[in-house]
PDB file of N, CA and C in Angstrom:
ATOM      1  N   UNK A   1     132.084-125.131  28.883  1.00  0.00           N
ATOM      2  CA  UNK A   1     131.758-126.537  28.977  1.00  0.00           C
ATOM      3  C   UNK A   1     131.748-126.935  30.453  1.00  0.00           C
ATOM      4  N   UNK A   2     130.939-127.904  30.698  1.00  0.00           N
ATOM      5  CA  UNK A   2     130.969-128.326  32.249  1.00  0.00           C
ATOM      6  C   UNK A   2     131.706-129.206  32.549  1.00  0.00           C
ATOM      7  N   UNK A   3     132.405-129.243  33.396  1.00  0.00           N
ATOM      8  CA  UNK A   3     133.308-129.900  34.493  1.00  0.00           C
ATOM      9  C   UNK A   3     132.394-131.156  35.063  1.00  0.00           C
ATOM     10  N   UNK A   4     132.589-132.009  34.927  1.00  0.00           N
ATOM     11  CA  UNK A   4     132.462-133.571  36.054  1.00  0.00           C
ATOM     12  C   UNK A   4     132.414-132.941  37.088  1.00  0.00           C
ATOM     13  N   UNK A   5     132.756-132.130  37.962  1.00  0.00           N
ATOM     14  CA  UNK A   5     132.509-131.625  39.210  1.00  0.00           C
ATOM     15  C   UNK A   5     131.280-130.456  39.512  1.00  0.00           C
ATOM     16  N   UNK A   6     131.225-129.851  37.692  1.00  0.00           N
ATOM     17  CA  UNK A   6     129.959-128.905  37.947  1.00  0.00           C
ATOM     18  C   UNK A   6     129.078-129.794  38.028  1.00  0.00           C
ATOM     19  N   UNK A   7     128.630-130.985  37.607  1.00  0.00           N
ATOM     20  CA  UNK A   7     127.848-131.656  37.354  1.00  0.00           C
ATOM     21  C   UNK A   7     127.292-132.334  38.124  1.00  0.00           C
ATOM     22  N   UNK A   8     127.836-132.811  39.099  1.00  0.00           N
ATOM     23  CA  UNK A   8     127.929-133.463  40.181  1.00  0.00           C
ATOM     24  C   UNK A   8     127.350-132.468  41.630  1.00  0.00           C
ATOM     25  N   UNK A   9     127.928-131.442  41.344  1.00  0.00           N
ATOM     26  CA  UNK A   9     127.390-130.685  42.257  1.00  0.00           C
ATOM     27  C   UNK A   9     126.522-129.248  42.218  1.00  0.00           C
ATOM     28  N   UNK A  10     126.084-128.595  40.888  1.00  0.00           N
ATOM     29  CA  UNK A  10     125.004-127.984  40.641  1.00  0.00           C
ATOM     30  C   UNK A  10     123.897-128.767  41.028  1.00  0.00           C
ATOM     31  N   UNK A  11     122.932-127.690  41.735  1.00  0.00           N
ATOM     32  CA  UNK A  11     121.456-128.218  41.272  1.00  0.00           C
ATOM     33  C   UNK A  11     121.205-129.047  40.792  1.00  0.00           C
ATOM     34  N   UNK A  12     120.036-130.414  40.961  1.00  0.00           N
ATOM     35  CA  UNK A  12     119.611-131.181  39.821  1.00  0.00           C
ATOM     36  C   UNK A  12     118.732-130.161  39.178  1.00  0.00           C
ATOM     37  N   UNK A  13     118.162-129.462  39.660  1.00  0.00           N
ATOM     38  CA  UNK A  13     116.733-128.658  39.192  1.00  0.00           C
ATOM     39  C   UNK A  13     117.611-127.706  38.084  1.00  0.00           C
ATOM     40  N   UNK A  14     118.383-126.871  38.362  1.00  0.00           N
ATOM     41  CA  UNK A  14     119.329-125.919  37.700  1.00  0.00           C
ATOM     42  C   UNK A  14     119.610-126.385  36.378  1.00  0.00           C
ATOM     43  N   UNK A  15     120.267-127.463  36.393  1.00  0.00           N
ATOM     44  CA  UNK A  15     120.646-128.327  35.730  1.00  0.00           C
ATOM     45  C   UNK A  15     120.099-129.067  34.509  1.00  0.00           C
ATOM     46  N   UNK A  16     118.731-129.150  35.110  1.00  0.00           N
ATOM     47  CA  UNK A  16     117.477-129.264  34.262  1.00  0.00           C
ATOM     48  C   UNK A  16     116.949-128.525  33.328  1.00  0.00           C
ATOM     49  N   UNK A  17     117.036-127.458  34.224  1.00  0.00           N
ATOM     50  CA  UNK A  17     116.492-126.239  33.651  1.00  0.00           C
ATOM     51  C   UNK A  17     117.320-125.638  32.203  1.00  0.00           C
ATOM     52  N   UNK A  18     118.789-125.885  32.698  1.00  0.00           N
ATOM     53  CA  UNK A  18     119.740-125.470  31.667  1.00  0.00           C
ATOM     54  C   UNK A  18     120.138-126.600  30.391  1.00  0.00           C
ATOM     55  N   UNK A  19     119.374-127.203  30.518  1.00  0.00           N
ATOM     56  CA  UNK A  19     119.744-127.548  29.377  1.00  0.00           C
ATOM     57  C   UNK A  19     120.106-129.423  29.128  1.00  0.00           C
ATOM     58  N   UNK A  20     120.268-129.838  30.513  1.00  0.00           N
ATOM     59  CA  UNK A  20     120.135-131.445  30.737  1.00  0.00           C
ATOM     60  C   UNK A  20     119.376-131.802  29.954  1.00  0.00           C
ATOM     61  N   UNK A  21     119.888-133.171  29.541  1.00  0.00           N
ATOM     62  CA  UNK A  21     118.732-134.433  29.089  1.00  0.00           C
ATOM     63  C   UNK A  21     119.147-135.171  29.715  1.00  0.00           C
ATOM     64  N   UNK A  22     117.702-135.994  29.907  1.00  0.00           N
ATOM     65  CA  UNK A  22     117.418-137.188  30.861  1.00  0.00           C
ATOM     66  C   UNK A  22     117.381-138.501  29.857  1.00  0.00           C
ATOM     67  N   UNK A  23     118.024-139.499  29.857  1.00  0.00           N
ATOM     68  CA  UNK A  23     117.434-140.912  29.124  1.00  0.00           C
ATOM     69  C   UNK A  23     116.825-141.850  29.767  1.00  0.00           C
ATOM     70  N   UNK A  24     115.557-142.536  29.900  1.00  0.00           N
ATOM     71  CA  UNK A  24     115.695-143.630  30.426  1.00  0.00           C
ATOM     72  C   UNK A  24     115.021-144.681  29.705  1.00  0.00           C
ATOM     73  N   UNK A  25     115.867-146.049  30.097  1.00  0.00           N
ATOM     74  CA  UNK A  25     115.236-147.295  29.353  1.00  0.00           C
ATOM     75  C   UNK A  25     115.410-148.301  30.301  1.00  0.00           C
ATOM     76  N   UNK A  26     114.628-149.264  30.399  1.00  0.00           N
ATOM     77  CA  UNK A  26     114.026-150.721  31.529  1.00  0.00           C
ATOM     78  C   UNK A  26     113.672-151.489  30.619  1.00  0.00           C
ATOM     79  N   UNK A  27     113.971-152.502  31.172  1.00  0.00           N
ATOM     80  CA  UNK A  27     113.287-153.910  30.872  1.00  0.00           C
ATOM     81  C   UNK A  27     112.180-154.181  31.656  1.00  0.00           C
ATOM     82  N   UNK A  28     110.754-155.281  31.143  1.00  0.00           N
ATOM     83  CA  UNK A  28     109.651-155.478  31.800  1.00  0.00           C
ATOM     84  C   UNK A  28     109.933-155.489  33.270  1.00  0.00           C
ATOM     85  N   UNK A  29     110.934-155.871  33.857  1.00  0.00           N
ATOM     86  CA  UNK A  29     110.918-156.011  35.554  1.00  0.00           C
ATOM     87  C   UNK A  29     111.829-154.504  35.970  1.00  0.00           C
ATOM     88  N   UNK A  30     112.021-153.780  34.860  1.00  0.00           N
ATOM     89  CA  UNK A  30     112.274-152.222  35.846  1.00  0.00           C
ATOM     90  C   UNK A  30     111.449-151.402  35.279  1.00  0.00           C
ATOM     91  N   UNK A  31     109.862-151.585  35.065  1.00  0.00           N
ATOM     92  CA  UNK A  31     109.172-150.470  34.166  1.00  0.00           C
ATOM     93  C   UNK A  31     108.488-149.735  35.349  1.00  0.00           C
ATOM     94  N   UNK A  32     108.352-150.330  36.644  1.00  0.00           N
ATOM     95  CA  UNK A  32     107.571-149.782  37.455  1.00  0.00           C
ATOM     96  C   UNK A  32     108.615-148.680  37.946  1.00  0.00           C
ATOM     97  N   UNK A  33     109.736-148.854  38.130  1.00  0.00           N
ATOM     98  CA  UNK A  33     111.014-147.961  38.962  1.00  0.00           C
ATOM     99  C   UNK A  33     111.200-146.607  37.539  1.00  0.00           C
ATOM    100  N   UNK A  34     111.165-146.957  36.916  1.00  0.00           N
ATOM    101  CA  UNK A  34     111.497-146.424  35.402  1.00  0.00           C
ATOM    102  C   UNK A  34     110.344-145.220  35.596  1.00  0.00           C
ATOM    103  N   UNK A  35     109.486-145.776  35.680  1.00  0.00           N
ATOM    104  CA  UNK A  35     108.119-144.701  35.533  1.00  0.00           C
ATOM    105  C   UNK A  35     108.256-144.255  36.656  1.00  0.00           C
ATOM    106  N   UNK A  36     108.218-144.038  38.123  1.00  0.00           N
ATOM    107  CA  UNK A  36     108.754-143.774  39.233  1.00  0.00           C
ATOM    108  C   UNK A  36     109.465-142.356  38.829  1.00  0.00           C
ATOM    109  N   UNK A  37     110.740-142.713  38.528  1.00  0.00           N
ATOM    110  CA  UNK A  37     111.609-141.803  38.463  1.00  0.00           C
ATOM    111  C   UNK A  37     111.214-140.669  37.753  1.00  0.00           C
ATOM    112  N   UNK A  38     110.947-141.014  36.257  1.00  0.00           N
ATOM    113  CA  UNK A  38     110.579-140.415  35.349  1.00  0.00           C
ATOM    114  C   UNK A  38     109.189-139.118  35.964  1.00  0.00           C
ATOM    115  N   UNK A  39     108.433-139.754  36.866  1.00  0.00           N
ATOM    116  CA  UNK A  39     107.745-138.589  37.267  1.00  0.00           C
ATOM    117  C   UNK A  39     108.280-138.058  38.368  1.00  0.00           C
ATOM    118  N   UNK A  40     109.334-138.892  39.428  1.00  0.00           N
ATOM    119  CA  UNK A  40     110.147-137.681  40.259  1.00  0.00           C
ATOM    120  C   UNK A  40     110.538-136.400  39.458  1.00  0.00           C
ATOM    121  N   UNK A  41     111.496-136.736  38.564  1.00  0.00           N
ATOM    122  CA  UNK A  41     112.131-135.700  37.646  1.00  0.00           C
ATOM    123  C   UNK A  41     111.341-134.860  36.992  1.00  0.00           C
ATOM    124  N   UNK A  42     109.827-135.548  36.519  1.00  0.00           N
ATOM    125  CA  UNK A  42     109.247-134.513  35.579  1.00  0.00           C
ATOM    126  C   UNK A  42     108.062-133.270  37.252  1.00  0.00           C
ATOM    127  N   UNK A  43     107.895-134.049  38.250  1.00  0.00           N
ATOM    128  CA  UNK A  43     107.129-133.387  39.233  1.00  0.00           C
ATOM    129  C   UNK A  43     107.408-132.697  40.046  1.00  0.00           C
ATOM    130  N   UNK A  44     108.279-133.606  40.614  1.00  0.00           N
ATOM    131  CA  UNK A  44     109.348-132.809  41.865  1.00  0.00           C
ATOM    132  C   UNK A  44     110.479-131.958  41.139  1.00  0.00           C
ATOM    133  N   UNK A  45     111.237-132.478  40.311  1.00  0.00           N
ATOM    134  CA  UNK A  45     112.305-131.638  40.121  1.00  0.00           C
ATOM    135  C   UNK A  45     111.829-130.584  38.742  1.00  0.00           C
ATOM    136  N   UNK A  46     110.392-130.627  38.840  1.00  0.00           N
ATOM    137  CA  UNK A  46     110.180-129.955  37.549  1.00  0.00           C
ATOM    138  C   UNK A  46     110.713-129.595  36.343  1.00  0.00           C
ATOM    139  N   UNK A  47     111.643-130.817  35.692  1.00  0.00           N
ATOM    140  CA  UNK A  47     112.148-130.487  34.877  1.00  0.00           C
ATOM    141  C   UNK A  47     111.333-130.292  33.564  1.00  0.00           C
ATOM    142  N   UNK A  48     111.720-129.723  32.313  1.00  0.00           N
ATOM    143  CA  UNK A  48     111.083-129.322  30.830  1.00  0.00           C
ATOM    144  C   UNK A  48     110.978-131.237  31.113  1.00  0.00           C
ATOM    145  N   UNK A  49     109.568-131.050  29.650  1.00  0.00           N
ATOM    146  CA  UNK A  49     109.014-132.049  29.108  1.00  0.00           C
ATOM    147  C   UNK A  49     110.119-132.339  28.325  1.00  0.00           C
ATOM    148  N   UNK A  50     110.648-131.281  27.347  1.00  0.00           N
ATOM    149  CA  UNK A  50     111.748-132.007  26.348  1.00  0.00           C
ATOM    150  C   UNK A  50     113.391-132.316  26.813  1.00  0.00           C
ATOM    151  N   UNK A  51     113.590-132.298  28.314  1.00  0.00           N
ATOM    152  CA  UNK A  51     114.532-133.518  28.693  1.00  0.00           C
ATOM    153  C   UNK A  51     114.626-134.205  28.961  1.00  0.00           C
ATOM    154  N   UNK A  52     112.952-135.216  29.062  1.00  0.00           N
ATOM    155  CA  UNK A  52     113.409-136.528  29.481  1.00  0.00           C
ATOM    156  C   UNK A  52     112.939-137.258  28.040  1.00  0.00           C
ATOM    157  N   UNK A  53     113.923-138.643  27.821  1.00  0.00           N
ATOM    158  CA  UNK A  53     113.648-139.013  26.550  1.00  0.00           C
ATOM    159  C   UNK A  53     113.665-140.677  27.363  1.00  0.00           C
ATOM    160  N   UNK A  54     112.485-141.648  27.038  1.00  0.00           N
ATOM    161  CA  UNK A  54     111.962-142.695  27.588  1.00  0.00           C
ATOM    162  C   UNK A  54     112.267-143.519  26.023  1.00  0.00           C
ATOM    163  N   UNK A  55     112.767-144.535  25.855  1.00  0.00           N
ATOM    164  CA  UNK A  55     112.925-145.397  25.369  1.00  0.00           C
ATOM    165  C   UNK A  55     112.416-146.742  25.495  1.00  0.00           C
ATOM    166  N   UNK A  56     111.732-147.058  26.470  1.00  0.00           N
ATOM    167  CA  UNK A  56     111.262-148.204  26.571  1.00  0.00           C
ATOM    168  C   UNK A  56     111.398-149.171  27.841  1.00  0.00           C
ATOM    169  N   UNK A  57     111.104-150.109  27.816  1.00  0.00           N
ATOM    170  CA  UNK A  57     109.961-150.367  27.460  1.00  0.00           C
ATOM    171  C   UNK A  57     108.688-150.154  27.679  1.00  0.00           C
ATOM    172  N   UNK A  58     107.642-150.191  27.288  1.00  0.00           N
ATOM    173  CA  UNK A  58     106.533-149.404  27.809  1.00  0.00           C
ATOM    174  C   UNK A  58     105.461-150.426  28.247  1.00  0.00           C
ATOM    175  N   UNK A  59     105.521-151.773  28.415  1.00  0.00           N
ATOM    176  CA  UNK A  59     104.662-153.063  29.087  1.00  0.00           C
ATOM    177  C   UNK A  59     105.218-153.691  29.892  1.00  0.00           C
ATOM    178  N   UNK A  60     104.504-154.392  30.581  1.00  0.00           N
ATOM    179  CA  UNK A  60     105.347-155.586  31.660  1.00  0.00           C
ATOM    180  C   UNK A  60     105.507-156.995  30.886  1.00  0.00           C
ATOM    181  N   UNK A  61     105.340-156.934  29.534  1.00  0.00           N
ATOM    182  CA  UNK A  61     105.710-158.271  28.684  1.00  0.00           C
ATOM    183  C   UNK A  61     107.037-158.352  28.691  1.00  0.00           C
ATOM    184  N   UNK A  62     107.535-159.384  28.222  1.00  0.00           N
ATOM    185  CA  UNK A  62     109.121-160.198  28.585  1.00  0.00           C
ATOM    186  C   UNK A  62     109.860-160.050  27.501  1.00  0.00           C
ATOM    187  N   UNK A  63     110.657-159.182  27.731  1.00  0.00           N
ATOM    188  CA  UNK A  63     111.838-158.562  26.935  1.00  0.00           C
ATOM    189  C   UNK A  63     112.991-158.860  26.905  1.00  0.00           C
ATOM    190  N   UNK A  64     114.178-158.545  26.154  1.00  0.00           N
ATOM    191  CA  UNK A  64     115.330-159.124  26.700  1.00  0.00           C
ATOM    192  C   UNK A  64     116.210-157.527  27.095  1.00  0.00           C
ATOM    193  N   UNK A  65     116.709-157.592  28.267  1.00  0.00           N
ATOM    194  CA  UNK A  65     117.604-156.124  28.611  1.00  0.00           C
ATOM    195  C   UNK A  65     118.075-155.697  27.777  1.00  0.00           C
ATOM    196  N   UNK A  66     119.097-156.541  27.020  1.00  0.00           N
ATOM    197  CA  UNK A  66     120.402-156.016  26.230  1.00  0.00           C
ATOM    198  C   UNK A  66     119.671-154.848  24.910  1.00  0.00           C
ATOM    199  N   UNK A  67     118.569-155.439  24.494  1.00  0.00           N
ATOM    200  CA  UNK A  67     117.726-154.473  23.508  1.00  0.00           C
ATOM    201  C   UNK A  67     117.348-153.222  23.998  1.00  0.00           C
ATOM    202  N   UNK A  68     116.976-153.076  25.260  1.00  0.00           N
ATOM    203  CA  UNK A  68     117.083-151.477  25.631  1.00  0.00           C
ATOM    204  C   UNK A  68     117.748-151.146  26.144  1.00  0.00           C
ATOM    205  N   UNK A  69     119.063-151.219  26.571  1.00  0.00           N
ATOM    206  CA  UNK A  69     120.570-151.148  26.805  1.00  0.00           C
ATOM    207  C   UNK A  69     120.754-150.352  25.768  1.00  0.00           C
ATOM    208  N   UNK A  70     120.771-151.042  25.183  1.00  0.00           N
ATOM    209  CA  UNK A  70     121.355-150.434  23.517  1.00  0.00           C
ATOM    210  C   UNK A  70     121.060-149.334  22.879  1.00  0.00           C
ATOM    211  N   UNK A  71     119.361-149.355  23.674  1.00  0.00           N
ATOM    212  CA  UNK A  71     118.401-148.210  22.707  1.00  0.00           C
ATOM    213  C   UNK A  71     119.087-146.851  23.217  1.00  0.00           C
ATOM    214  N   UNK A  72     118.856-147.129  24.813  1.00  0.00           N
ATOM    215  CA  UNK A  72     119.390-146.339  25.835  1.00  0.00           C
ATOM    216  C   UNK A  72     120.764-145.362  24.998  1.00  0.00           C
ATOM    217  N   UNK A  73     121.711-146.508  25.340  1.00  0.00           N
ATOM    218  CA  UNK A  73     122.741-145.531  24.575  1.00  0.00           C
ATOM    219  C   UNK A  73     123.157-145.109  23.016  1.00  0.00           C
ATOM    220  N   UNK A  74     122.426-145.610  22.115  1.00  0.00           N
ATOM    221  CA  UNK A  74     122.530-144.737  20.954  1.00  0.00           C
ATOM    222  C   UNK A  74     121.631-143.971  21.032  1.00  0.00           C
ATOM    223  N   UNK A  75     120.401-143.442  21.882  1.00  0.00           N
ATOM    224  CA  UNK A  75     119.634-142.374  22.026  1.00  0.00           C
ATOM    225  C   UNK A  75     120.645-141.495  22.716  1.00  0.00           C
ATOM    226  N   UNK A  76     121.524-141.710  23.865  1.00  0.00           N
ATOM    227  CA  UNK A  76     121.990-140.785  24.966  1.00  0.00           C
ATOM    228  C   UNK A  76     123.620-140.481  23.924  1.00  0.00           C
ATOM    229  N   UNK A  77     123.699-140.990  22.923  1.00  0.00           N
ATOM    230  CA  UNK A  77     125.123-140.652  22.270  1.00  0.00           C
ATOM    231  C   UNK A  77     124.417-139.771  21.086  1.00  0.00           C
ATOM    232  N   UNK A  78     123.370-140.001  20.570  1.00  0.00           N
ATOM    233  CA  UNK A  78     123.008-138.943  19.616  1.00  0.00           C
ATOM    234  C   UNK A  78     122.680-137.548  20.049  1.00  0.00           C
ATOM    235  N   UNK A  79     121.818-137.747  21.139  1.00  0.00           N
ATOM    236  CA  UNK A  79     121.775-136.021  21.543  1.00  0.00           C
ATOM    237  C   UNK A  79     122.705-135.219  22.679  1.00  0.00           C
ATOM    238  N   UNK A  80     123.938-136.167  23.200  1.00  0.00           N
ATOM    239  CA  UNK A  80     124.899-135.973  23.551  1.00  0.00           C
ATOM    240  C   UNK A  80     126.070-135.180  22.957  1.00  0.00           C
ATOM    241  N   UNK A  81     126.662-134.152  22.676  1.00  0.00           N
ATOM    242  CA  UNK A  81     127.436-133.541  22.240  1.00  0.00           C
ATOM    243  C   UNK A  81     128.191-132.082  23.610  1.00  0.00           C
ATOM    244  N   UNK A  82     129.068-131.340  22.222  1.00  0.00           N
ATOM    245  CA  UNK A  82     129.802-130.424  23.244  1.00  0.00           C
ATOM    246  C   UNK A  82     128.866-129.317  24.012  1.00  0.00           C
ATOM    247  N   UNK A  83     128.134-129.214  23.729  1.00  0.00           N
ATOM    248  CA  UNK A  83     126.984-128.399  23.929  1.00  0.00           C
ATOM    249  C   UNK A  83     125.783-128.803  24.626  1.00  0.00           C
ATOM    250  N   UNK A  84     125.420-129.770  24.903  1.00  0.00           N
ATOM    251  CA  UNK A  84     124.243-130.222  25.143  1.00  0.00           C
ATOM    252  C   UNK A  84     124.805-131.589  25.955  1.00  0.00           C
ATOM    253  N   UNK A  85     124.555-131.357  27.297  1.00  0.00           N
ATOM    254  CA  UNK A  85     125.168-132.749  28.210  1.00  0.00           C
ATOM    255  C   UNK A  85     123.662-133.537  28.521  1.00  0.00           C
ATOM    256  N   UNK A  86     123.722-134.820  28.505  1.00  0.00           N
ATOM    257  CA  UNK A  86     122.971-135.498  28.483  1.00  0.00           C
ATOM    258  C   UNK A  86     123.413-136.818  29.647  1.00  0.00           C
ATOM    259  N   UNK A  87     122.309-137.537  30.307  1.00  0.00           N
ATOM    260  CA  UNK A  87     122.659-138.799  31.225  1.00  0.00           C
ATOM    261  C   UNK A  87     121.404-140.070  31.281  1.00  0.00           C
ATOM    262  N   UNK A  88     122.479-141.135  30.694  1.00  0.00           N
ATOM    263  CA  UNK A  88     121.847-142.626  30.691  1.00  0.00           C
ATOM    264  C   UNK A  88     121.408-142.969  32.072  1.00  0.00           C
ATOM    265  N   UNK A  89     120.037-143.428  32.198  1.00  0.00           N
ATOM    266  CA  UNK A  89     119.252-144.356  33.260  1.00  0.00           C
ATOM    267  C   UNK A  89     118.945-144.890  33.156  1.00  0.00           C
ATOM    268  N   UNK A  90     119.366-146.680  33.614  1.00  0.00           N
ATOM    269  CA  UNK A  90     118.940-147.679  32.835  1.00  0.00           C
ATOM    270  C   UNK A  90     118.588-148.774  34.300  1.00  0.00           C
ATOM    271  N   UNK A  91     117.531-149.361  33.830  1.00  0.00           N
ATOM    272  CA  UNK A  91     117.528-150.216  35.304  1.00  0.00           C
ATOM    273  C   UNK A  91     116.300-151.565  34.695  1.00  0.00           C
ATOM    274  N   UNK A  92     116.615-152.819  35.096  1.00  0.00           N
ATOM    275  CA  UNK A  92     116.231-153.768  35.105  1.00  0.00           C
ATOM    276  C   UNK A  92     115.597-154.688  36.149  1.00  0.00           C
ATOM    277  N   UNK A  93     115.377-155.861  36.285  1.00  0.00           N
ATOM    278  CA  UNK A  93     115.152-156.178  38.217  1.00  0.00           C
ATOM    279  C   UNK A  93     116.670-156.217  39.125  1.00  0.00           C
ATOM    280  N   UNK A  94     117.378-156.456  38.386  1.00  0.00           N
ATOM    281  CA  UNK A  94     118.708-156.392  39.530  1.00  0.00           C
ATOM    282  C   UNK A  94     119.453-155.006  39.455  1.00  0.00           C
ATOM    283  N   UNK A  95     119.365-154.763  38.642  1.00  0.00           N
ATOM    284  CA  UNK A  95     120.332-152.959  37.942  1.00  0.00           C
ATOM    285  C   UNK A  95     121.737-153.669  37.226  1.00  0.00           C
ATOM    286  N   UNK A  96     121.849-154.820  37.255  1.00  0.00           N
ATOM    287  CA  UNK A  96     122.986-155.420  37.055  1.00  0.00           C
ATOM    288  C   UNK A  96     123.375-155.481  35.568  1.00  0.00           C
ATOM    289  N   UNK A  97     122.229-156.282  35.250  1.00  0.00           N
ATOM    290  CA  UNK A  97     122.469-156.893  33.772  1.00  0.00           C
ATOM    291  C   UNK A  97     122.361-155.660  32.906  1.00  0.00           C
ATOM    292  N   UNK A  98     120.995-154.793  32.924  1.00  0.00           N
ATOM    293  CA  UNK A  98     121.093-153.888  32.097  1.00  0.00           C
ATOM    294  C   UNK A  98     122.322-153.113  32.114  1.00  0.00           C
ATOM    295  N   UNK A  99     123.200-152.769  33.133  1.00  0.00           N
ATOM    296  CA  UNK A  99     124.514-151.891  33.281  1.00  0.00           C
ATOM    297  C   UNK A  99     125.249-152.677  32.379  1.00  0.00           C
ATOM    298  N   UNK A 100     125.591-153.800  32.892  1.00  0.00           N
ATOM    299  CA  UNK A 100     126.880-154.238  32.106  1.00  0.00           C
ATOM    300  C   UNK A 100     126.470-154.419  30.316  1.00  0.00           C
ATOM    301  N   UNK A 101     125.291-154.488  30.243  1.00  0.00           N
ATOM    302  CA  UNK A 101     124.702-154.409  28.324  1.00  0.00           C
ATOM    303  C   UNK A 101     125.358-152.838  28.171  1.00  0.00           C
ATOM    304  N   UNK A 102     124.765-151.970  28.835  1.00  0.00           N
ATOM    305  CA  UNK A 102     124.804-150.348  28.606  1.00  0.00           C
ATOM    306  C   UNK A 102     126.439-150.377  28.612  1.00  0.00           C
ATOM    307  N   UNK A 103     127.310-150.490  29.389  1.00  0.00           N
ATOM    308  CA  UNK A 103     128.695-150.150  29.410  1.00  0.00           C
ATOM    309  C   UNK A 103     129.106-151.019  28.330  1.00  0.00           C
ATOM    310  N   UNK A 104     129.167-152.003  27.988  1.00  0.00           N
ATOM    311  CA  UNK A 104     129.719-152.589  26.561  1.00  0.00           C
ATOM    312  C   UNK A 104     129.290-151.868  25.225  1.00  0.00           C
ATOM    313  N   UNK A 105     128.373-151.126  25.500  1.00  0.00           N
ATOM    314  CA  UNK A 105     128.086-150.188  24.185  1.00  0.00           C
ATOM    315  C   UNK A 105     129.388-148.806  23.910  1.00  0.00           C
ATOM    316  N   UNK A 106     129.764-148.903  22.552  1.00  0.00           N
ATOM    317  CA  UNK A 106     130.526-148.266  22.400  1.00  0.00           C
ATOM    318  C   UNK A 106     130.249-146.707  22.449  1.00  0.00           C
ATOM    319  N   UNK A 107     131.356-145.985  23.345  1.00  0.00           N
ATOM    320  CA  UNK A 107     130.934-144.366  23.171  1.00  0.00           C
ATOM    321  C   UNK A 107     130.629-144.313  25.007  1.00  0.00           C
ATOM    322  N   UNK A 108     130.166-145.650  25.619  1.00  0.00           N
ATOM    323  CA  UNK A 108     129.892-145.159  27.000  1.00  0.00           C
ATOM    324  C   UNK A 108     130.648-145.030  27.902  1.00  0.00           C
TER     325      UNK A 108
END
């Protein structure tokens, strides 16, 4: 099992490779940063297609955070287990609000 410290300091690419999942979910004012990332990770860090898992939202229409907060982490707690390490990315226009929705979810 990995250590908080392997994790932190392996490879992101390695890391990827072995077996990481990626989550990410935004609200309409973090879809542009959201998608951003999502192709750092899938281009640059070449990670597999089947670790990144995108939840939403997928328009710039007006959403409320706390709904993909949520999605975020019962997606990142289901394929989360002893075996299979997984990490929530969640971002909104401030990074603020969506965090504090995501950390009130139970399990995070």
């Amino acid at each position: 099992m990995s250590t908080p410290q392997k994790l932190l300091f392996e490879p992101a690419t390695a890391r990827l490779q072995n077996g990481l999942k990626l989550v990410f979910g935004s609200d309409h004012a973090g879809i542009d940063l959201k998608n951003e990332m999502i192709d750092f990770v899938k281009n640059t860090l070449k990670a597999p297609e089947d670790c990144i898992t995108d939840v939403g939202t997928f328009t710039h229409e007006s959403i409320d955070y706390p709904d993909f907060a949520e999605k975020a982490c019962k997606t990142l707690l289901s394929i989360s287990d002893d075996t299979t390490k997984a990490l929530g990315v969640v971002m909104c226009g401030s990074g603020l609000g969506i965090s504090m929705s995501a950390n009130k979810c139970k399990g995070i």
